[in-house]
N, C-alpha and C. Protein backbone atom coordinates (compact mmCIF):
# COMPACT_ATOMS: atom_id res chain seq x y z
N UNK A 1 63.50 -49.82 32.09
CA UNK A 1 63.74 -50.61 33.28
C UNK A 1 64.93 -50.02 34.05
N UNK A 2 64.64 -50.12 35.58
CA UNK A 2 65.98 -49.50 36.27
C UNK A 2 66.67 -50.87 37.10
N UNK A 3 67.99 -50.14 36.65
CA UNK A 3 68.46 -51.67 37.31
C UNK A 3 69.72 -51.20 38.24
N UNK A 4 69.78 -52.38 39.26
CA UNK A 4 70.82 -51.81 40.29
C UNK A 4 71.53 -53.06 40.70
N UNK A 5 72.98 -52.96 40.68
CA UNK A 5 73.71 -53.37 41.07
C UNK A 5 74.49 -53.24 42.60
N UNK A 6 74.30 -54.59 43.50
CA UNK A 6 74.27 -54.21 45.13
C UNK A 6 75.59 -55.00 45.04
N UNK A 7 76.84 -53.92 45.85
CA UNK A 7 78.17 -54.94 46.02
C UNK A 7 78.04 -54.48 47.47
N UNK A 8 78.38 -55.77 47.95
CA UNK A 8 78.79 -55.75 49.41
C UNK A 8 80.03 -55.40 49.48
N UNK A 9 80.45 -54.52 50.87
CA UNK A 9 81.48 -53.85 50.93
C UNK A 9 82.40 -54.29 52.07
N UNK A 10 83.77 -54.40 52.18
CA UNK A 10 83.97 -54.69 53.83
C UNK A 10 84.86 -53.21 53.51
N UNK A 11 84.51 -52.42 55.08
CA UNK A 11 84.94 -51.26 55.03
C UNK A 11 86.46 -50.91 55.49
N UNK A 12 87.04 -50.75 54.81
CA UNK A 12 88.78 -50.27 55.05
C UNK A 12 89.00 -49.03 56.22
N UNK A 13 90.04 -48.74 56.85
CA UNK A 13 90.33 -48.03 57.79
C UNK A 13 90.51 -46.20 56.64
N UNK A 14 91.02 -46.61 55.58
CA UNK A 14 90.96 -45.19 55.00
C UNK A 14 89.54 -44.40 54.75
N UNK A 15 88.62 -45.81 54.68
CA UNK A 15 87.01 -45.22 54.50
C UNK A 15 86.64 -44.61 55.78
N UNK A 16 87.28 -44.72 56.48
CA UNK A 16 86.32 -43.97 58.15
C UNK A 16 86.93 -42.87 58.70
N UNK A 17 87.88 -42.25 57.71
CA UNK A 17 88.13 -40.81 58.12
C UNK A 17 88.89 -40.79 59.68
N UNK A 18 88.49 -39.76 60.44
CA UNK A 18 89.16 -39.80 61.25
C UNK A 18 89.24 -40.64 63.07
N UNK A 19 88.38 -41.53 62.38
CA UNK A 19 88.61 -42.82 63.64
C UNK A 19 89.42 -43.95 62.90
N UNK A 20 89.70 -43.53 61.58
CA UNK A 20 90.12 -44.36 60.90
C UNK A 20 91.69 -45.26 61.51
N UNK A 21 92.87 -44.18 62.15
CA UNK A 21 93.87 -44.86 62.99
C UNK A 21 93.30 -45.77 64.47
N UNK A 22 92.50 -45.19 65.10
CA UNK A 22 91.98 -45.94 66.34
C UNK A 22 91.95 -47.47 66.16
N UNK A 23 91.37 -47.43 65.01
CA UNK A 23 90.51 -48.75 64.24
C UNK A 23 91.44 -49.32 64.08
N UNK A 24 92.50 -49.10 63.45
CA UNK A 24 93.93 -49.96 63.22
C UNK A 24 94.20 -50.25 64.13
N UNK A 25 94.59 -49.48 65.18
CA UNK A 25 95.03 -49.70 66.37
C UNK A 25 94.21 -50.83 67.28
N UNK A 26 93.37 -50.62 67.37
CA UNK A 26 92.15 -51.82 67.83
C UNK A 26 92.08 -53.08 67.08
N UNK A 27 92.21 -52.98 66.20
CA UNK A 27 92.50 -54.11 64.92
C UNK A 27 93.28 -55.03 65.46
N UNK A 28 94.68 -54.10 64.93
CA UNK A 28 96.19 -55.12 65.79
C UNK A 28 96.19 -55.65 67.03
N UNK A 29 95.57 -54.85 67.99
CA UNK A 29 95.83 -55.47 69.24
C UNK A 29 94.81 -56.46 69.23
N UNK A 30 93.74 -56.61 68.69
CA UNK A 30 92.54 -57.51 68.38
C UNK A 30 93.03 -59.24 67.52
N UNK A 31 93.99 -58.81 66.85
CA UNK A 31 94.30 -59.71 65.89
C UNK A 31 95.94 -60.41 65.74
N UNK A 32 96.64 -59.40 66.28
CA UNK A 32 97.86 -59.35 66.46
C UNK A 32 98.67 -58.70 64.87
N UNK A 33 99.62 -58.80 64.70
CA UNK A 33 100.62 -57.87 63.50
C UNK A 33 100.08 -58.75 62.44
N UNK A 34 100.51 -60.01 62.48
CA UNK A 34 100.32 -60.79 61.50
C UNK A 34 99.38 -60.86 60.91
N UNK A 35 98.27 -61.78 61.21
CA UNK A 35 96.55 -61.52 61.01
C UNK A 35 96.37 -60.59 60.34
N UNK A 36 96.88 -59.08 61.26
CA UNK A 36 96.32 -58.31 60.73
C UNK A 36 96.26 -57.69 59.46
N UNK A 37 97.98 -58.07 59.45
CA UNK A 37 97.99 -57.76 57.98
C UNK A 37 97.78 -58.84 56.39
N UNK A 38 97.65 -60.21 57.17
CA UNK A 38 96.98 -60.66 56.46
C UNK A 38 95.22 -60.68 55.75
N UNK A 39 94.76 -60.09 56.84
CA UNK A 39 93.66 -59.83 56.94
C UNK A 39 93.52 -58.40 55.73
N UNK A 40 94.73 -57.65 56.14
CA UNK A 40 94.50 -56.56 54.67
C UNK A 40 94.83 -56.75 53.24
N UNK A 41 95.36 -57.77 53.15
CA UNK A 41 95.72 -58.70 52.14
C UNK A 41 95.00 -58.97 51.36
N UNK A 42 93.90 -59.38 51.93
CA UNK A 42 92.85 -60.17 51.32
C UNK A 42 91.77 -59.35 51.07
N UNK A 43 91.30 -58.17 52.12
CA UNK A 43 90.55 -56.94 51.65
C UNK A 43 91.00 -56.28 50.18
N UNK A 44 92.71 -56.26 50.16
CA UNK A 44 93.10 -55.75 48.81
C UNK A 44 92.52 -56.59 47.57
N UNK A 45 92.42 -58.01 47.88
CA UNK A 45 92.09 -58.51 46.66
C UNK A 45 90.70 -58.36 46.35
N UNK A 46 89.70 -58.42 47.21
CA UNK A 46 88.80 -58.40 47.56
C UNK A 46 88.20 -56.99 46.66
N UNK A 47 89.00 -55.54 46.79
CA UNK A 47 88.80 -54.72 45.61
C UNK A 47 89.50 -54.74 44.21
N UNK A 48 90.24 -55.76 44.06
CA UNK A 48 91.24 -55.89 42.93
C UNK A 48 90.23 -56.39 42.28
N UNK A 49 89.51 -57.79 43.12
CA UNK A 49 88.57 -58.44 41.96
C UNK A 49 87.73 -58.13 41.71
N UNK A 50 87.01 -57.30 42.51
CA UNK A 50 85.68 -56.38 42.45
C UNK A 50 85.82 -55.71 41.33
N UNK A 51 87.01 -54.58 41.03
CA UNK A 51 87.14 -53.84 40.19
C UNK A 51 87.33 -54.58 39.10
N UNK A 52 87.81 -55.97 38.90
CA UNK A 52 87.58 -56.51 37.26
C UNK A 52 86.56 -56.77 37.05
N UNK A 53 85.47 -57.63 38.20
CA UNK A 53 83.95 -57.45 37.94
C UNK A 53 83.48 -56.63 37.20
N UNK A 54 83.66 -55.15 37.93
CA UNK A 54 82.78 -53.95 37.77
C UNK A 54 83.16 -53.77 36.06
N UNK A 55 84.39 -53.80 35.73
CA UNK A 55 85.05 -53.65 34.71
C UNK A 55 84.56 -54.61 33.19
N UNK A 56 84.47 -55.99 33.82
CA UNK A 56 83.99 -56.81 32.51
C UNK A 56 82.23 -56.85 32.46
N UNK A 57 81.78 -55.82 33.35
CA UNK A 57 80.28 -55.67 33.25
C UNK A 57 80.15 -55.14 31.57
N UNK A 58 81.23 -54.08 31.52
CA UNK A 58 80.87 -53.48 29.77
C UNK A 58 79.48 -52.74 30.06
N UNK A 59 79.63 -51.59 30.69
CA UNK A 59 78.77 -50.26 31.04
C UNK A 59 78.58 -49.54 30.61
N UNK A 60 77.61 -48.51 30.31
CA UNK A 60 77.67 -47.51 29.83
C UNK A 60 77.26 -46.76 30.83
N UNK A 61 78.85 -46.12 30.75
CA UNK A 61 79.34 -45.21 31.99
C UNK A 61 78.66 -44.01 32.49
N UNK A 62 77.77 -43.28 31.05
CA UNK A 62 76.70 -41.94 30.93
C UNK A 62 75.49 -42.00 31.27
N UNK A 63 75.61 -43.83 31.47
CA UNK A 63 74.06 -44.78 32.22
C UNK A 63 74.19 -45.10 33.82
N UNK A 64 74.87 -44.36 34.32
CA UNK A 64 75.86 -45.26 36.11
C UNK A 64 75.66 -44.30 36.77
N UNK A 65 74.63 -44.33 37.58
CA UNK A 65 74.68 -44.13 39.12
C UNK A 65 75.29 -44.57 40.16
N UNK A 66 76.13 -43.74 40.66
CA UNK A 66 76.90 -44.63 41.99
C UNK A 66 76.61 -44.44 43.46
N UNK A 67 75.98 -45.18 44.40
CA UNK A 67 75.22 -44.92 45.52
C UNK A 67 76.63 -45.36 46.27
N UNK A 68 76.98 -44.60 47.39
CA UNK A 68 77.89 -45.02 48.61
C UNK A 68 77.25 -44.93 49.96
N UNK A 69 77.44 -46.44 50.21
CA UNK A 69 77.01 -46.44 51.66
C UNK A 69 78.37 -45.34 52.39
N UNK A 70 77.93 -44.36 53.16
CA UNK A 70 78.87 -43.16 53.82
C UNK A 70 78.76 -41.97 53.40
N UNK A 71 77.70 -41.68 51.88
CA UNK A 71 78.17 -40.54 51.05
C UNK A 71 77.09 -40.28 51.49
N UNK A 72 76.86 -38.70 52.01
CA UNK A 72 75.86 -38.04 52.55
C UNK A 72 75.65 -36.66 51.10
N UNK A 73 75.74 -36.74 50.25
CA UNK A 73 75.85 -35.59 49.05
C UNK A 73 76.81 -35.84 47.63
N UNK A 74 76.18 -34.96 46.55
CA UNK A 74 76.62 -35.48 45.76
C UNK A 74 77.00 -33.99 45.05
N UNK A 75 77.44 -34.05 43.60
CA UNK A 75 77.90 -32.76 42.90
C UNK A 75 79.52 -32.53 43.42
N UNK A 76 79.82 -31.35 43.23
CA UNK A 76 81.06 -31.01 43.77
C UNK A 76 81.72 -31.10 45.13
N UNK A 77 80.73 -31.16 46.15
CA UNK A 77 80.87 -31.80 47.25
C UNK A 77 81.22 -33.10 47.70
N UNK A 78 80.31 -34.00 47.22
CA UNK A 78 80.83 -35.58 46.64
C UNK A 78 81.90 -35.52 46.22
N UNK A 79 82.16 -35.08 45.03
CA UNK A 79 83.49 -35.50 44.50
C UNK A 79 84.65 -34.85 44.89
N UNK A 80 85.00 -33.94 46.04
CA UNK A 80 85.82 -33.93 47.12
C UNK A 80 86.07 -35.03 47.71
N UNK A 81 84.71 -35.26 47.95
CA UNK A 81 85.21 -36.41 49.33
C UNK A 81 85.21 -37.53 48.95
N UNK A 82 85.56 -38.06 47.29
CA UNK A 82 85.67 -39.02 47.07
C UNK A 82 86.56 -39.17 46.17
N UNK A 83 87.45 -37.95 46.12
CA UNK A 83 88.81 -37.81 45.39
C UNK A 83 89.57 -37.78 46.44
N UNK A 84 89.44 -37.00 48.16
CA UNK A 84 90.01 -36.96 49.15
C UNK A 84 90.27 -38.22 49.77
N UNK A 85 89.41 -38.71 49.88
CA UNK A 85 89.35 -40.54 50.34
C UNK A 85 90.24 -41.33 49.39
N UNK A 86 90.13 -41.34 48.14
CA UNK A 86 90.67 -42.19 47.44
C UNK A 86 92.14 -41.92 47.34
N UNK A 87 92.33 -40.86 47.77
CA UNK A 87 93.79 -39.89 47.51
C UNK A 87 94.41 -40.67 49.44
N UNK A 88 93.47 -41.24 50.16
CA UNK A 88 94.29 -41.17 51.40
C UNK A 88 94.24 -42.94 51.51
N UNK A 89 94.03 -43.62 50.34
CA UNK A 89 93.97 -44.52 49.93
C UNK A 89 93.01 -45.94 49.86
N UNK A 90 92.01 -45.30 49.67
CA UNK A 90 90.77 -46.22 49.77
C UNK A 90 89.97 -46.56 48.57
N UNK A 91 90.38 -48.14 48.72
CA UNK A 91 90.00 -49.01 46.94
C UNK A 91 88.87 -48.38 46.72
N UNK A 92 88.27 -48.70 47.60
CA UNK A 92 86.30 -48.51 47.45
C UNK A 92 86.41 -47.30 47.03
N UNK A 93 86.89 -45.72 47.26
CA UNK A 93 86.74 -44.80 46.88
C UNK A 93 87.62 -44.65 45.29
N UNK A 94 88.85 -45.37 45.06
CA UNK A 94 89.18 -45.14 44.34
C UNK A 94 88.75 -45.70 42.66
N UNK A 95 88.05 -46.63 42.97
CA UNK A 95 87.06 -47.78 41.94
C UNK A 95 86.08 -46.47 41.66
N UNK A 96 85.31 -46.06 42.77
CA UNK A 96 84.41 -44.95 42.59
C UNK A 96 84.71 -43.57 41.47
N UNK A 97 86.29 -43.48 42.19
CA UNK A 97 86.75 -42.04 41.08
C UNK A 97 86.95 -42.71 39.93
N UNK A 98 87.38 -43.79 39.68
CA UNK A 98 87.64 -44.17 38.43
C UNK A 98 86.50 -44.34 37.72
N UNK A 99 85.22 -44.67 37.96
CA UNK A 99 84.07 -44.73 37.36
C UNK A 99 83.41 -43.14 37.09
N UNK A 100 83.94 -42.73 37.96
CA UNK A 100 82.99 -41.09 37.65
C UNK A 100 84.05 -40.68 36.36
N UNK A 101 85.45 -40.94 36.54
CA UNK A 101 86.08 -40.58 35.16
C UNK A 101 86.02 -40.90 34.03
N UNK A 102 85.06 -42.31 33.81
CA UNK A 102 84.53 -42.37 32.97
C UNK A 102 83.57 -42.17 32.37
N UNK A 103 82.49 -41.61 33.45
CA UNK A 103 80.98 -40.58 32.76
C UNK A 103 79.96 -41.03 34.28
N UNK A 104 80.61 -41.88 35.38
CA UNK A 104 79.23 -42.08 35.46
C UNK A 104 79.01 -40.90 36.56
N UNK A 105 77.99 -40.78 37.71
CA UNK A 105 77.54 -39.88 38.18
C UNK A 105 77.59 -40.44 39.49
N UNK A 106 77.51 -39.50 40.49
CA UNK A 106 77.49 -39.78 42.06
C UNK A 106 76.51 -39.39 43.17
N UNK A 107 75.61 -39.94 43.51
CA UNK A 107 74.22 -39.68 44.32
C UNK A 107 74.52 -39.61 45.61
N UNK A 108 73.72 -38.42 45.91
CA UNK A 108 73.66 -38.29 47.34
C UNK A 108 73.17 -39.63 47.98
N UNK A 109 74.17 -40.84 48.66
CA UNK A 109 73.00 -41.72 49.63
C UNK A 109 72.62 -41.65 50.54
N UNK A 110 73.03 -41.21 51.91
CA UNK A 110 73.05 -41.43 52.75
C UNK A 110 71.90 -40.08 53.66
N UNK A 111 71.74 -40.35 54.80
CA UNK A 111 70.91 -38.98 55.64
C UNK A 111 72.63 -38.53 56.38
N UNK A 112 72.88 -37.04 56.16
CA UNK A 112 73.57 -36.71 57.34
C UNK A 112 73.39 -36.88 58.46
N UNK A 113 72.20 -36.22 59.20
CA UNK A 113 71.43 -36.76 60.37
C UNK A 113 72.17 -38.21 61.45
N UNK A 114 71.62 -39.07 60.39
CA UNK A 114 71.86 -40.42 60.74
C UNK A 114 73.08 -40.88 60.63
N UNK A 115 74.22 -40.77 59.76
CA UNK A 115 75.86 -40.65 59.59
C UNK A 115 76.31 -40.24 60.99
N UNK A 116 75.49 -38.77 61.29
CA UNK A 116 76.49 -37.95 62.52
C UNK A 116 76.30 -38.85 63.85
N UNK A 117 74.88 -39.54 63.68
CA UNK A 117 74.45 -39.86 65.36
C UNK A 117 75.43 -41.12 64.98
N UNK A 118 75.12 -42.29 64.03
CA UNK A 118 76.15 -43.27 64.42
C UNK A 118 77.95 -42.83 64.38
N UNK A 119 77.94 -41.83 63.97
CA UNK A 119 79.96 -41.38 63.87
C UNK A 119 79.65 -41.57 65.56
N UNK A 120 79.07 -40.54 66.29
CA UNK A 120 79.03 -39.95 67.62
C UNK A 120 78.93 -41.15 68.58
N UNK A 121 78.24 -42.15 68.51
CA UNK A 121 78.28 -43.52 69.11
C UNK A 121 79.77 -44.09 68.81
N UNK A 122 80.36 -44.40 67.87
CA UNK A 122 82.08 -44.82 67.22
C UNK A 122 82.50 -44.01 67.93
N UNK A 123 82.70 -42.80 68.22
CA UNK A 123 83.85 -42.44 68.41
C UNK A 123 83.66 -42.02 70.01
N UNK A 124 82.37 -42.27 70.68
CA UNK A 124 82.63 -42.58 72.08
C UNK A 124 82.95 -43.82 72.48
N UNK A 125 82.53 -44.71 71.75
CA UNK A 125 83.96 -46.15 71.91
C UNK A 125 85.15 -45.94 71.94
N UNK A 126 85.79 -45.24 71.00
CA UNK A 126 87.08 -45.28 70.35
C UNK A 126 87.89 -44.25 71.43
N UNK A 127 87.29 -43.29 71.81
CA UNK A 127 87.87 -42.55 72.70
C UNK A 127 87.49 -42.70 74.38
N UNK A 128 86.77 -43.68 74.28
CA UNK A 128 86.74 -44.22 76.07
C UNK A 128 87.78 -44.37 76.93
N UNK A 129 88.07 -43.84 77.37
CA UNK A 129 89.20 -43.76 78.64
C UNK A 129 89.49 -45.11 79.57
N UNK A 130 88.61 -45.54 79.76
CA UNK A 130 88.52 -46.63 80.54
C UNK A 130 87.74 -47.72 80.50
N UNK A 131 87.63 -49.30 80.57
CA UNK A 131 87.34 -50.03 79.98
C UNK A 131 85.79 -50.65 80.42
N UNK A 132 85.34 -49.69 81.74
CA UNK A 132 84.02 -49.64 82.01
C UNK A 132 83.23 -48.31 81.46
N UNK A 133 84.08 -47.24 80.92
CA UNK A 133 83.35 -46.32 79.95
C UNK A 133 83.07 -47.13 78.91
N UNK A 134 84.17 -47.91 78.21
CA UNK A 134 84.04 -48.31 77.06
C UNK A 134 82.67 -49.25 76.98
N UNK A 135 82.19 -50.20 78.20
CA UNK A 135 81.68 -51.20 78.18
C UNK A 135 80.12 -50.15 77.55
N UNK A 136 80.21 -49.33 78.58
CA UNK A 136 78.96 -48.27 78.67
C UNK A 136 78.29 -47.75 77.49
N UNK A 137 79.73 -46.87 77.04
CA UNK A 137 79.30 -46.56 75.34
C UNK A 137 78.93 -47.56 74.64
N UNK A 138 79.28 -48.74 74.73
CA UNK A 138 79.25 -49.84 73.69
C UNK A 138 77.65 -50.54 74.00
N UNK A 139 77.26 -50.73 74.96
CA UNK A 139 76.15 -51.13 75.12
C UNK A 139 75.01 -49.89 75.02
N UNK A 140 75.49 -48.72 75.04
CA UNK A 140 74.21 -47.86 74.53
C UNK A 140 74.54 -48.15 72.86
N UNK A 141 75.43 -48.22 72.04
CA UNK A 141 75.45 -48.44 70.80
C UNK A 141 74.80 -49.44 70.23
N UNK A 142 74.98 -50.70 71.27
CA UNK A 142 73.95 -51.76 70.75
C UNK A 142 72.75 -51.83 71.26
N UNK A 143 72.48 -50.82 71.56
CA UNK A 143 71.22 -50.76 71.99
C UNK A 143 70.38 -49.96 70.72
N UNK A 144 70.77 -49.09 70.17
CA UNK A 144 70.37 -48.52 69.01
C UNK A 144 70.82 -48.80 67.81
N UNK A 145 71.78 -49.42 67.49
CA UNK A 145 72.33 -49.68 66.42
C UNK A 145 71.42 -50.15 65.02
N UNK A 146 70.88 -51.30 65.86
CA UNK A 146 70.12 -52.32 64.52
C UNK A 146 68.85 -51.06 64.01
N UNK A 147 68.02 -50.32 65.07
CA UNK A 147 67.25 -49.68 64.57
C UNK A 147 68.20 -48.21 63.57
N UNK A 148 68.93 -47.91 63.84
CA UNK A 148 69.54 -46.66 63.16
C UNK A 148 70.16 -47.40 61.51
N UNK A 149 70.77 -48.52 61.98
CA UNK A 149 70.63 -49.17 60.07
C UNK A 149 69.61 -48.92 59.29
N UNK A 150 68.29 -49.87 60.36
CA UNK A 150 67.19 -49.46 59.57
C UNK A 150 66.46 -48.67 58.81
N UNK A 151 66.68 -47.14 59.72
CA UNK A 151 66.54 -46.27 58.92
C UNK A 151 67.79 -45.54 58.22
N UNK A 152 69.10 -45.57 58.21
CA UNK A 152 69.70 -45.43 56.93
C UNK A 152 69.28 -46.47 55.89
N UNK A 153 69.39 -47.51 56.29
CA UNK A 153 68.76 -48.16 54.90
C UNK A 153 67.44 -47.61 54.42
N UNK A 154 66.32 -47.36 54.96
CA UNK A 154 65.22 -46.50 54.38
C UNK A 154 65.60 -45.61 53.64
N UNK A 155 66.17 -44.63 54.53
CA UNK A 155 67.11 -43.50 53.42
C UNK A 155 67.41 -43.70 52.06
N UNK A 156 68.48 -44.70 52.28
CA UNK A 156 69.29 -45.48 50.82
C UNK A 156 68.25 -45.72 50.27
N UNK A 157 67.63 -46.76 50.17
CA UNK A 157 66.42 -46.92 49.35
C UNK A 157 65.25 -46.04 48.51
N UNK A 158 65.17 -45.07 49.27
CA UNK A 158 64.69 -43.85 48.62
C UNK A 158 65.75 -42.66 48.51
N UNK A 159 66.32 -42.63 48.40
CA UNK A 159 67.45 -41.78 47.69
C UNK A 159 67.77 -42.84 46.39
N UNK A 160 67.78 -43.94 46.25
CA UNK A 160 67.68 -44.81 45.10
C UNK A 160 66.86 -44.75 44.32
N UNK A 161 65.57 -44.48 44.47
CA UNK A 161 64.26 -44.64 43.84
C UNK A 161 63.97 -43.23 43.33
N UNK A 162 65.02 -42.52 44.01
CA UNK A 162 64.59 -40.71 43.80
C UNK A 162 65.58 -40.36 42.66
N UNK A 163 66.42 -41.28 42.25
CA UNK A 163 67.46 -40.77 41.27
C UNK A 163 67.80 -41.25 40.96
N UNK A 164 67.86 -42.89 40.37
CA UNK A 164 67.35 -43.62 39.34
C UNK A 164 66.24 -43.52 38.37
N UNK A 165 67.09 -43.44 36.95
CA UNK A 165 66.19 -43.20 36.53
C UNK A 165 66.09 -44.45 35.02
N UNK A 166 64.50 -44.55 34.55
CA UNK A 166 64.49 -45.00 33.64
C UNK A 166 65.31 -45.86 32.73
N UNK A 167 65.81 -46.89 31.99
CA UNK A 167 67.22 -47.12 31.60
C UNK A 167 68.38 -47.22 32.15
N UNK A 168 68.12 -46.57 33.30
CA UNK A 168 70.04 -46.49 34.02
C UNK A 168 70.50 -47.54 34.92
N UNK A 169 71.79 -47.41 35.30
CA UNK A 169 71.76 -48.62 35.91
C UNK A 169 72.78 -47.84 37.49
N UNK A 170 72.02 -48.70 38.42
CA UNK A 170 73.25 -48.07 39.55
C UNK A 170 73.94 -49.08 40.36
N UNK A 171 74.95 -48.74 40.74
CA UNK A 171 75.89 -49.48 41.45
C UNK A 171 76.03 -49.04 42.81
N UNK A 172 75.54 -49.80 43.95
CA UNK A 172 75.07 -49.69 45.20
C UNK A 172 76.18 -50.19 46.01
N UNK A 173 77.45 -49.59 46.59
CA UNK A 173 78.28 -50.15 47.42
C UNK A 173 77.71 -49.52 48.79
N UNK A 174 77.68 -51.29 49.54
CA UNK A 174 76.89 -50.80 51.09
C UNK A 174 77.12 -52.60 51.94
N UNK A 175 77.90 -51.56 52.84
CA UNK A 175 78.52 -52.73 54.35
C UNK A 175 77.60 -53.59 54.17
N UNK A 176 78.12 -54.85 54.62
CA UNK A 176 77.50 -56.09 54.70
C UNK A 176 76.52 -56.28 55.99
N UNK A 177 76.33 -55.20 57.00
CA UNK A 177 75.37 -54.83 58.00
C UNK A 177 74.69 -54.56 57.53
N UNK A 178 74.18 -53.95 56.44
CA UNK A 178 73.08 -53.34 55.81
C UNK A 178 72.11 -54.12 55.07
N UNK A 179 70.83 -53.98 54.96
CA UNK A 179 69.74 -54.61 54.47
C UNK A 179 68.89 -54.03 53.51
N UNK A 180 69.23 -53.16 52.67
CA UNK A 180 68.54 -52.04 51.65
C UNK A 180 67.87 -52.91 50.85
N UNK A 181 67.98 -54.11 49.86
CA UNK A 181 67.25 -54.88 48.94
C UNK A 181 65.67 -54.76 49.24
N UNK A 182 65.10 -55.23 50.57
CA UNK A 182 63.97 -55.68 50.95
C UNK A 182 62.76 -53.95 50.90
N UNK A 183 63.83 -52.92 50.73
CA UNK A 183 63.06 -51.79 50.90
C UNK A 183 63.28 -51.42 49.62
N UNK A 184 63.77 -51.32 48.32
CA UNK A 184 63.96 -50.55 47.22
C UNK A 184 62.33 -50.68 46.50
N UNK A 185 62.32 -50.11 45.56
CA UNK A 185 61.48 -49.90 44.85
C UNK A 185 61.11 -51.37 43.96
N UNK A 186 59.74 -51.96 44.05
CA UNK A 186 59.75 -52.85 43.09
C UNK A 186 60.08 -53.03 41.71
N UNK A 187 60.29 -51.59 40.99
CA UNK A 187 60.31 -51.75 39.29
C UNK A 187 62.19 -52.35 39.48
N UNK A 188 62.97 -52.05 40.37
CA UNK A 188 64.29 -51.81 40.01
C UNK A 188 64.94 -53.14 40.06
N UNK A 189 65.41 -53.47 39.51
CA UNK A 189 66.01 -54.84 39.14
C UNK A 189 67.51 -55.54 39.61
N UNK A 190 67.31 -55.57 40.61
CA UNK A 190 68.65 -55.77 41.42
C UNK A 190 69.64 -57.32 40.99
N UNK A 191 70.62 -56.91 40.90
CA UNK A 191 71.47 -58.26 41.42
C UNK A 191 72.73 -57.82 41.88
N UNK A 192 72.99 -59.44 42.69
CA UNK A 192 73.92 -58.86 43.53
C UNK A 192 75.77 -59.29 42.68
N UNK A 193 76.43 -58.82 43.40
CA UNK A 193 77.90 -58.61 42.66
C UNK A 193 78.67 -59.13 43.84
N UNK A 194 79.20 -60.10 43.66
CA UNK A 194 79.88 -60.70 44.51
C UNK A 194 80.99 -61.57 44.20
């Protein structure tokens, strides 16, 4: 039996690389100082408790697939960019390295393809000059958005089904925008971690 474990994720400013300051910046002025950093407060705990979850599961770590919503590759490539991330301080990535240090393994999830076109939509928001560019970019983004989930989630789902295997179990971290459950494979045995 394959079984998979789906944690919803809320995504940190260290996870988004290099729009990652904009985002802060948009944040604060969105929320003000305070908020805001209360607001990161609670994201921290939010992986503190996750990680005792993940922890009192009692895994066998040589049995763990780890799917990342963002990770476009896996092998030595992956684990760059998920020692690099975790190194620039991101729970979600750093829960991740800590699990691969204990045996488990790291799957390609994601389509590059589909990563680059939604980065390229973000970061013509983020770098809009003016607040009727911004309106512009932003409404071609929601104009495609819900369908471009869709098919990353297709993706995910079969990149799940393609490397899962038999016995194993995987651990699926993926934004709370995302809808992957309804497309996975019927044998795989999901629950959610919350």
């Amino acid at each position: 039996m394959r079984k998979l474990f789906l944690i919803k994720i809320v995504h940190t400013t260290a996870d988004m690389g290099s729009v990652g300051q904009e985002l802060i910046k948009e944040g604060m002025a969105k929320l003000g100082n305070e908020k805001w950093i209360e607001n990161q407060r609670l994201i921290e705990n939010f992986w503190n408790e996750l990680e005792t979850e993940i922890d009192a599961l009692g895994l066998d770590y040589s049995m763990i697939r780890i799917y990342q919503d963002g990770l476009p590759c896996d092998g030595e490539m992956g684990l760059r960019i998920v020692r690099k991330t975790a190194e620039k301080g991101s729970r979600n990535y750093q829960i991740i390295r800590n699990l691969v240090e204990r045996g488990a393994a790291i799957e390609a999830t994601e389509s590059p393809d589909l990563l680059r076109k939604e980065y390229e939509h973000i970061k013509a928001i983020i770098s809009a000059e003016t607040p009727d560019e911004k309106t512009v970019v932003t409404r071609r983004y929601e104009q495609v958005k819900d369908e471009l989930i869709q098919e990353r989630d297709a993706y995910i789902a079969n990149a799940i089904d393609a490397t899962l295997g038999t016995n194993e179990t995987g651990l699926l971290f993926i934004g709370v925008a995302h809808n992957v459950m309804p497309l996975l494979a019927k044998d795989i045995e999901v629950t959610n971690l919350d």
